[in-house]
Each structure stands twice: as structure tokens, then as C-alpha cells.
Protein backbone atom coordinates (compact mmCIF):
# COMPACT_ATOMS: atom_id res chain seq x y z
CA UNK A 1 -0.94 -2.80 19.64
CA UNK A 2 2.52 -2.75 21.29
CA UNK A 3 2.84 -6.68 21.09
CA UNK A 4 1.83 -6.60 17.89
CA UNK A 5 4.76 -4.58 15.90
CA UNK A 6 7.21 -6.92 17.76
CA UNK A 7 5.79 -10.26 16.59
CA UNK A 8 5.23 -8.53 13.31
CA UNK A 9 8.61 -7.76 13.34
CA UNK A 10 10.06 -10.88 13.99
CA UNK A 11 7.80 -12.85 11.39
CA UNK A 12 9.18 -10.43 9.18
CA UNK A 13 12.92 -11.38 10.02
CA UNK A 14 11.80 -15.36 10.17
CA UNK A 15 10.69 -14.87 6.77
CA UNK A 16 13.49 -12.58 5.31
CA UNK A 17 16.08 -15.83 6.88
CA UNK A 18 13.80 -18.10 5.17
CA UNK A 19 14.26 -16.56 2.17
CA UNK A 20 17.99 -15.88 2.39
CA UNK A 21 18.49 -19.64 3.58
CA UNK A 22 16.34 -20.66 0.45
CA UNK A 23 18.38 -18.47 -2.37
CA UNK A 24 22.01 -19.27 -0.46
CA UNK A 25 21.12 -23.38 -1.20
CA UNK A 26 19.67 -22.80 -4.58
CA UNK A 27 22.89 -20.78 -5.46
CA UNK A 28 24.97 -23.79 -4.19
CA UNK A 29 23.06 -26.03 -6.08
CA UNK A 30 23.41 -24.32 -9.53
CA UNK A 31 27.28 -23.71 -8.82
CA UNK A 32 28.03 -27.55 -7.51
CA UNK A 33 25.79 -28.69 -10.59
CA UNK A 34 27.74 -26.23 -12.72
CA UNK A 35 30.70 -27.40 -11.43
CA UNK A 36 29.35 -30.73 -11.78
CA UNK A 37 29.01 -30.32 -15.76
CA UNK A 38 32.21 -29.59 -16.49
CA UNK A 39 34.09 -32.06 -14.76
CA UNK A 40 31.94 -34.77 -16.52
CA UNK A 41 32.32 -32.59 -20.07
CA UNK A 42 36.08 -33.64 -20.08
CA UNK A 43 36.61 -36.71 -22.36
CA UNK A 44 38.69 -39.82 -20.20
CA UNK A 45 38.33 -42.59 -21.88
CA UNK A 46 35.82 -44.33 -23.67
CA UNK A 47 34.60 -47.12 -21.17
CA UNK A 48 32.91 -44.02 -19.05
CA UNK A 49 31.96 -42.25 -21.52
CA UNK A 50 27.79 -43.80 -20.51
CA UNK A 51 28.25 -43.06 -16.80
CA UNK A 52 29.50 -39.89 -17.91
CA UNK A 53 26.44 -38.93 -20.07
CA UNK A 54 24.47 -39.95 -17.29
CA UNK A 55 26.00 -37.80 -14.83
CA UNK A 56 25.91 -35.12 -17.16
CA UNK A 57 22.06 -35.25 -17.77
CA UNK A 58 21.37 -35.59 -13.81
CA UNK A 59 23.18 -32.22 -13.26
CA UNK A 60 21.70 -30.64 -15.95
CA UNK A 61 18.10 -31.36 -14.93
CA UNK A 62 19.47 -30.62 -11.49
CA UNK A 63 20.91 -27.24 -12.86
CA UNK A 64 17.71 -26.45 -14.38
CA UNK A 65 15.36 -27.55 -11.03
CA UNK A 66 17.62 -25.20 -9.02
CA UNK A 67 16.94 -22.31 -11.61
CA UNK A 68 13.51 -22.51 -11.54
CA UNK A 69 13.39 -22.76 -7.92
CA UNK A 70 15.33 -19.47 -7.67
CA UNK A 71 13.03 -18.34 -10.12
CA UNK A 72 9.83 -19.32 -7.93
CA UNK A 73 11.46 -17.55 -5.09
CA UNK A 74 11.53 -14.22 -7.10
CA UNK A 75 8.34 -14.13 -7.30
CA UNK A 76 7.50 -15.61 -4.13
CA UNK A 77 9.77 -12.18 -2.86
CA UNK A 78 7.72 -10.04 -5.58
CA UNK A 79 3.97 -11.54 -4.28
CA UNK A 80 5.42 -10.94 -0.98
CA UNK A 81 6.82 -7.28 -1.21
CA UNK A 82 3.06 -6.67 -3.43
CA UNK A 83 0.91 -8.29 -1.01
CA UNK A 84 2.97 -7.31 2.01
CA UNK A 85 3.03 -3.42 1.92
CA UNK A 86 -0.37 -3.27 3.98
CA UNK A 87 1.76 -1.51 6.46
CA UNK A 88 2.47 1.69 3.87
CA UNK A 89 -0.79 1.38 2.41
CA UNK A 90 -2.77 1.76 5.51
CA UNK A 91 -0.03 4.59 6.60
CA UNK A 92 -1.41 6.35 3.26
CA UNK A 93 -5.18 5.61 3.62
CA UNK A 94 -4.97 6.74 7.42
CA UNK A 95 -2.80 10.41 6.30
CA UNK A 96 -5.65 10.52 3.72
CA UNK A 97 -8.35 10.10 6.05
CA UNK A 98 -6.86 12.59 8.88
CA UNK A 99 -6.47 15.21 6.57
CA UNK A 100 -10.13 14.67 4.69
CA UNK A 101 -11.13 14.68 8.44
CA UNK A 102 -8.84 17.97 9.11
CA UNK A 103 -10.43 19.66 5.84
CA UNK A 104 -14.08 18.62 7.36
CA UNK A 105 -13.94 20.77 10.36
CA UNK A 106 -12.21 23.29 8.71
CA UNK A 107 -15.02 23.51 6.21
CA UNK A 108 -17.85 22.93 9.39
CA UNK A 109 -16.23 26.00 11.29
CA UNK A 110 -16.41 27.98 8.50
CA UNK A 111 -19.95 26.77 7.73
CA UNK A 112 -21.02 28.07 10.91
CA UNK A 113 -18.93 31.60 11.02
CA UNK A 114 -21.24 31.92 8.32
CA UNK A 115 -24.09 31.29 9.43
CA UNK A 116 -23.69 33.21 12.63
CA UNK A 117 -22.71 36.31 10.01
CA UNK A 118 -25.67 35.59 8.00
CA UNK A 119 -27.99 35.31 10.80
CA UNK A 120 -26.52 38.57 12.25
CA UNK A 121 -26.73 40.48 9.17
CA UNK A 122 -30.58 39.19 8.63
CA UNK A 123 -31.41 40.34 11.95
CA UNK A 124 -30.36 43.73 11.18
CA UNK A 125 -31.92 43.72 8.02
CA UNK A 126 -35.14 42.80 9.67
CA UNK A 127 -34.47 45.22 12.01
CA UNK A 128 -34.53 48.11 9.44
CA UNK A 129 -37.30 46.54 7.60
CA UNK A 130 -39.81 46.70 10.47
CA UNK A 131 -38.29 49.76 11.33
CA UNK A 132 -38.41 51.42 7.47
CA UNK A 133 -41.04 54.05 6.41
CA UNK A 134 -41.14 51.40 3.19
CA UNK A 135 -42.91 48.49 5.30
CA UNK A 136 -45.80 46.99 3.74
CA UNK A 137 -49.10 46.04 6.23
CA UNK A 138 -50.20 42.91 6.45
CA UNK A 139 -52.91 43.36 4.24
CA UNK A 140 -50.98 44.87 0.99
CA UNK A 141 -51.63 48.60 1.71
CA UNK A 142 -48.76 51.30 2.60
CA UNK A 143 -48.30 51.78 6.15
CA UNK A 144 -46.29 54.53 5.81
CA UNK A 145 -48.59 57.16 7.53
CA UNK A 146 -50.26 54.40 9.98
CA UNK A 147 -53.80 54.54 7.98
């Protein structure tokens, strides 16, 4: 289990640079198209005014590819974070367990300091039964006077 938490660990960090990589080029993406859009939005002259169109509609579908891949990555990171908290969830279901487990013995030790008290106190009682003037004979009759 010790080798575990450490490659665990790093997967983890791979993953959190992957991510970080991922969002720092989409952000450069959507500010270089941005930027992009407004240099080609300023009116030259009317000979590039096509090209400029052109341009204009390639960085806006770039604009808009960029925000919906920083949109997929949220909830890439959301499935992730969801899907990914096994560690907290097993740290629950494991407390949960260990104290059901605690509350088990608890409840078995005092199931059976109760039974040794009941099994005490029904030996005495037997023990003044047999012992009573009150006992019954085997047969039905009083056997108070031994007849």
C-alpha cells in the first residue's frame, strides 16, 4: 500500500499539469483570436475588405472552438473531482464501518454481562425455589410436609 499513495500521487499531479497546460492554451487561443478580431474589425481600405471578412470568420469560429473546449474541460474537471473522490468516500464508508463495528462489541459485551446476571440471578431463584416450603412435587400435590 506504500507504493501505491505515491504513484497515486503523482498521477494526480500528471493530471492536474495536464489540465493546467490544457486551460493555459485554450486561454491563449481565445485572447490571440480576440485579439485577432479586432485588428481585422478596423476598416483599411476597400480592396481587403474580403480577406478581411475571411479572417474575421476564421477567428471567430476559432474563438468559439477554444470556448467550448474550455468548456469541455470544466466538466472534464467536474466528472473528475465527482468520480475522483473515492479516496474521501472510502475514508467515510471505512469511519462508518469501524464505528458500526465499535458499537457491535459494545452491544455483544453488554449482551453477555447480561446474560451472566441473568443466569446468576436464575440460579438463585432456583435455588430458593427448590429450597421454598411453596415447591410443588412432581406429581401436582403440595410437598410442603413431605407426604
Amino acid at each position: 500500500m506504500g507504493r501505491v499513495e505515491p504513484q497515486r500521487h503523482d498521477t494526480k499531479g500528471i493530471m492536474a499539469e495536464e489540465y493546467r497546460q490544457r486551460l493555459d492554451n485554450n486561454v491563449e487561443k481565445l485572447v490571440e483570436n480576440f485579439r485577432g478580431l479586432i485588428k481585422t474589425a478596423k476598416i483599411k481600405d476597400k480592396t481587403n475588405t474580403t480577406r478581411e471578412a475571411f479572417q474575421t470568420s476564421i477567428y471567430a469560429t476559432t474563438l468559439v472552438q477554444a470556448s467550448e473546449a474550455l468548456l469541455k474541460l470544466v466538466s472534464e474537471l467536474k466528472l473528475s473531482v465527482a468520480l475522483g473522490d473515492f479516496e474521501g468516500m472510502n475514508q467515510t464508508v471505512d469511519t462508518t464501518v469501524e464505528d458500526l463495528a465499535k458499537r457491535c462489541d459494545d452491544v455483544d459485551s453488554h449482551m453477555a454481562h447480561l446474560s451472566a446476571d441473568l443466569s446468576s440471578a436464575l440460579f438463585e431463584l432456583e435455588n430458593h425455589y427448590y429450597q421454598s416450603k411453596w415447591r410443588l412435587s412432581p406429581d401436582g400435590t403440595d410437598d410442603v410436609n413431605g407426604a
